[in-house]
Protein backbone atom coordinates (compact mmCIF):
# COMPACT_ATOMS: atom_id res chain seq x y z
CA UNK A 1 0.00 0.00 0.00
CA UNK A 2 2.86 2.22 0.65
CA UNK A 3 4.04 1.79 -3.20
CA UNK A 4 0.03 3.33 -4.01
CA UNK A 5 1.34 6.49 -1.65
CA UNK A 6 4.25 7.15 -3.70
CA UNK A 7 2.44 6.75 -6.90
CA UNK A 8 -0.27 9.32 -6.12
CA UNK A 9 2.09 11.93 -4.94
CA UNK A 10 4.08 11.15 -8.07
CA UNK A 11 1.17 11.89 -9.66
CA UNK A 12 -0.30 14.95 -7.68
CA UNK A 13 3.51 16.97 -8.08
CA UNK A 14 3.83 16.03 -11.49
CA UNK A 15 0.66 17.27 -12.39
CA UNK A 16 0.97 20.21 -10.69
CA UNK A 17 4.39 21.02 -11.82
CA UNK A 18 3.14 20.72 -15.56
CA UNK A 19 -0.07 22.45 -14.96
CA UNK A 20 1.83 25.44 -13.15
CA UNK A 21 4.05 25.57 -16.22
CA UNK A 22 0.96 26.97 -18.15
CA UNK A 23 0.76 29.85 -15.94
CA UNK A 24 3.96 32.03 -16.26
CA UNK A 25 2.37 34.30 -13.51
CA UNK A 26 1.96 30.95 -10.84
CA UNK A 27 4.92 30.88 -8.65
CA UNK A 28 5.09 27.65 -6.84
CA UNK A 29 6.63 29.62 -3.62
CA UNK A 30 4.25 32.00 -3.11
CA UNK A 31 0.77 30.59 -4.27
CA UNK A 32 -0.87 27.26 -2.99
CA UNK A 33 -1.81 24.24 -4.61
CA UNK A 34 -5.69 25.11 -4.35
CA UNK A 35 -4.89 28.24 -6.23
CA UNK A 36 -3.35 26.36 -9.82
CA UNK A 37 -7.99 25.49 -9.92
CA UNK A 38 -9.09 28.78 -8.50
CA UNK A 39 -12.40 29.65 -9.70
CA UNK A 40 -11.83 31.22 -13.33
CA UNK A 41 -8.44 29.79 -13.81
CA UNK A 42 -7.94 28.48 -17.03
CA UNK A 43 -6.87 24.62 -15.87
CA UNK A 44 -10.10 25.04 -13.22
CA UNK A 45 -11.67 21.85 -14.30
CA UNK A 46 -8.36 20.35 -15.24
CA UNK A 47 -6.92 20.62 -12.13
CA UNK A 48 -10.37 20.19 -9.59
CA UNK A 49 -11.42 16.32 -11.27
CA UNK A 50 -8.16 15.73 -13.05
CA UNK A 51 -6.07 16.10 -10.19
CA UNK A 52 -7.63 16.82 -7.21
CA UNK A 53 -10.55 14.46 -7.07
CA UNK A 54 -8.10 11.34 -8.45
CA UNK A 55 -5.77 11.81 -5.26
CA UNK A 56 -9.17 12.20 -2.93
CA UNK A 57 -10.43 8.82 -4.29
CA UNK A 58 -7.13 7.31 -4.41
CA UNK A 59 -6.34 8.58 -0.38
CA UNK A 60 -10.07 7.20 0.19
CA UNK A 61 -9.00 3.40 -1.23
CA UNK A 62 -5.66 3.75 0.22
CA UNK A 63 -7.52 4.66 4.01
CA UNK A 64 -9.94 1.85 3.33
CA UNK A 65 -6.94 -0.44 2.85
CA UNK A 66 -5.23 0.32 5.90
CA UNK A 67 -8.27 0.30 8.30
CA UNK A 68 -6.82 -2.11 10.23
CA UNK A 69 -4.29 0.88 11.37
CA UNK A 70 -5.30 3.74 12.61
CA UNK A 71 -3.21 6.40 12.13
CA UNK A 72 -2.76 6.06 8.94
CA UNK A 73 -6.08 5.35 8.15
CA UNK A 74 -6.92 8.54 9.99
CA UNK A 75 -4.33 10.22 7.72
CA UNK A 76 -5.25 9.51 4.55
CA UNK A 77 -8.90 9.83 5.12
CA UNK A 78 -8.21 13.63 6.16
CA UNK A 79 -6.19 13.61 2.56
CA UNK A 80 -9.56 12.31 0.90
CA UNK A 81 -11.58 14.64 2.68
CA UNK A 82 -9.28 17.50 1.65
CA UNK A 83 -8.42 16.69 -1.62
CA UNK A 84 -12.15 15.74 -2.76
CA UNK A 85 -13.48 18.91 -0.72
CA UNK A 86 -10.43 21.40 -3.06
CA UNK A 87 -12.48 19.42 -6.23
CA UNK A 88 -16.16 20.36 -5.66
CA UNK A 89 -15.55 23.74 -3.98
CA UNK A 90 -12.30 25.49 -5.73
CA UNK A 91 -11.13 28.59 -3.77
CA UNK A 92 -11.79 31.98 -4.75
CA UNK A 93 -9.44 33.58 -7.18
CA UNK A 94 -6.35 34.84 -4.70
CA UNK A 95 -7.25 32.04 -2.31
CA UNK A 96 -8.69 35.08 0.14
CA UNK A 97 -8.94 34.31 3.54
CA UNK A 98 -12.53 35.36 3.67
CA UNK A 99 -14.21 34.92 0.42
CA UNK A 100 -17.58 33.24 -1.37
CA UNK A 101 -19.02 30.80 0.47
CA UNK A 102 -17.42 28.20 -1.98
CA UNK A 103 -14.26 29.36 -0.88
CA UNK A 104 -15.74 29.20 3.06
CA UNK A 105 -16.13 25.38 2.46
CA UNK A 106 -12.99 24.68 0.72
CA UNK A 107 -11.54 26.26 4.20
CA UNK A 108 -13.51 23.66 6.23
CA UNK A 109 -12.15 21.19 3.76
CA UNK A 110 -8.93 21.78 3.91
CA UNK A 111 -9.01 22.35 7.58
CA UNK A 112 -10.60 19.47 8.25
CA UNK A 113 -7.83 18.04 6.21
CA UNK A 114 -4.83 19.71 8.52
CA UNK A 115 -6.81 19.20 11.84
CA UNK A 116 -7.49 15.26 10.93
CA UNK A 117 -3.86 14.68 9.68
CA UNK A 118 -2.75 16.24 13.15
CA UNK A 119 -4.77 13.68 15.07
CA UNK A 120 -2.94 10.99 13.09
CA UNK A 121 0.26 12.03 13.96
CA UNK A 122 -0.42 13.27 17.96
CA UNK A 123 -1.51 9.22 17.20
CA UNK A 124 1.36 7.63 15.66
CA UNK A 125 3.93 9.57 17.60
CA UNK A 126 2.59 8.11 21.12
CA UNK A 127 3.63 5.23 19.59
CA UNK A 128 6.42 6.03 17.91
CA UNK A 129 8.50 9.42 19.32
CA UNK A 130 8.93 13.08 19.02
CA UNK A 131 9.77 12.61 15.31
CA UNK A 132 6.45 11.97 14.21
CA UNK A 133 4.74 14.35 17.38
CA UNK A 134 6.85 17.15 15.61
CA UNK A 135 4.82 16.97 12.52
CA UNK A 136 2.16 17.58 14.13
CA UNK A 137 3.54 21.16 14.92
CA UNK A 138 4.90 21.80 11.37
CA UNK A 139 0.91 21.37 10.28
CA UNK A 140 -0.37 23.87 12.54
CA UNK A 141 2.46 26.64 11.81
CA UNK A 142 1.14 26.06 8.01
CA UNK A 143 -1.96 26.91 9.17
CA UNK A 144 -0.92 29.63 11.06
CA UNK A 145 1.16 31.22 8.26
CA UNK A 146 -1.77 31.75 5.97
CA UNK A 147 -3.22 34.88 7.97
CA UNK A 148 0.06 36.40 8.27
CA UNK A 149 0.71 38.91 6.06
CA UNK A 150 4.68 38.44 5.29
CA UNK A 151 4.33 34.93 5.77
CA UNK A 152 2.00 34.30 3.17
CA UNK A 153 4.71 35.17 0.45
CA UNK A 154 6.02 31.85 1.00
CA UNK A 155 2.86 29.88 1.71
CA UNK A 156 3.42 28.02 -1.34
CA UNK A 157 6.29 26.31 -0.50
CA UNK A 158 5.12 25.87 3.36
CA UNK A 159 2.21 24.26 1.83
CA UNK A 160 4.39 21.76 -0.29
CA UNK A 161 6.95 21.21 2.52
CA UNK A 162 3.21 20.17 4.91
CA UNK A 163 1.94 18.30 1.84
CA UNK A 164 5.72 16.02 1.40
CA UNK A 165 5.36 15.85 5.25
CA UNK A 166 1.89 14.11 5.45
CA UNK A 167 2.45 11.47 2.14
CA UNK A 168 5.64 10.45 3.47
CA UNK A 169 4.53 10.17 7.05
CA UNK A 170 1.82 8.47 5.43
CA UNK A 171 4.28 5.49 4.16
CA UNK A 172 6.04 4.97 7.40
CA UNK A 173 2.24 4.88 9.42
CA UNK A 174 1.82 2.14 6.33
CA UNK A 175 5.66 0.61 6.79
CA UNK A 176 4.61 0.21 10.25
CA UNK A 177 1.81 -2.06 10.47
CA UNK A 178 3.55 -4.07 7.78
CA UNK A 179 -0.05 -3.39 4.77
């Protein structure tokens, strides 16, 4: 199961890399994933069910596989939830932090997202140590950063450092149970 892990985030930073390329004026840095579909972008649907809703379904089948163990099942349920929430309700164009109340539930989304992939690692690091407990800190200082002003320059590559985080804790909370 940890091999299906890797191959979606192949396939979500692949995707996004290409996709970005379209955009000369998408910086990788500074904007989020969410906003390469904002509403009105030209790769909107592109990116919502061609990228976004394949990694929800595939974290959903990946969860379902790994009942048996928590944690991870925990984590990449919160993926799903996130990642299928970004595809029906795409964030307003400058990913505001108050917006249209499609962009309100893309927040919840992706909140519930962040707050369930914290609960998986609080979780997995009783278990396990401080390594994994960490992460769990790195998640919330994402959140954080995106209602600070100079922070938010670099929110992009906060977000992609979070997003690395959670699919590679993701395959050790697999590695661990031996699925």
């Amino acid at each position: 199961m940890d091999c299906a892990v890797i191959i979606t985030f192949i396939f979500l930073s692949a995707s996004l890399i290409l996709i970005a390329n379209r955009n000369s004026s998408y910086s990788h840095i500074r904007h989020t994933i969410s906003e390469l579909g904002e509403r009105g972008a030209i790769n909107e649907k592109r990116v919502l069910f061609g990228i976004f809703l394949p990694v929800g379904i595939a974290m959903a089948l990946i969860g379902f596989a790994v009942r048996s163990n928590e944690p991870a099942a925990i984590l990449a349920g919160s993926l799903s939830i996130g990642y299928v929430g970004a595809a029906f309700f795409p964030i307003d164009a400058g990913a505001p932090v108050k917006g249209s109340w499609r962009n309100g539930m893309h927040s919840l989304f992706g909140a519930i997202q962040y707050v369930g992939s914290i609960a998986s690692f609080e979780q997995f690091g009783r278990d396990y140590g401080l390594p994994y407990t960490a992460v769990k800190y790195v998640i919330f200082a994402f959140i954080i950063s995106l209602y600070i002003p100079y922070i938010r320059e670099i929110r992009g590559l906060i977000q992609r450092a979070v997003e690395l985080g959670l699919f590679i804790g993701l395959v050790f909370m697999i590695q661990s149970s031996g699925a």
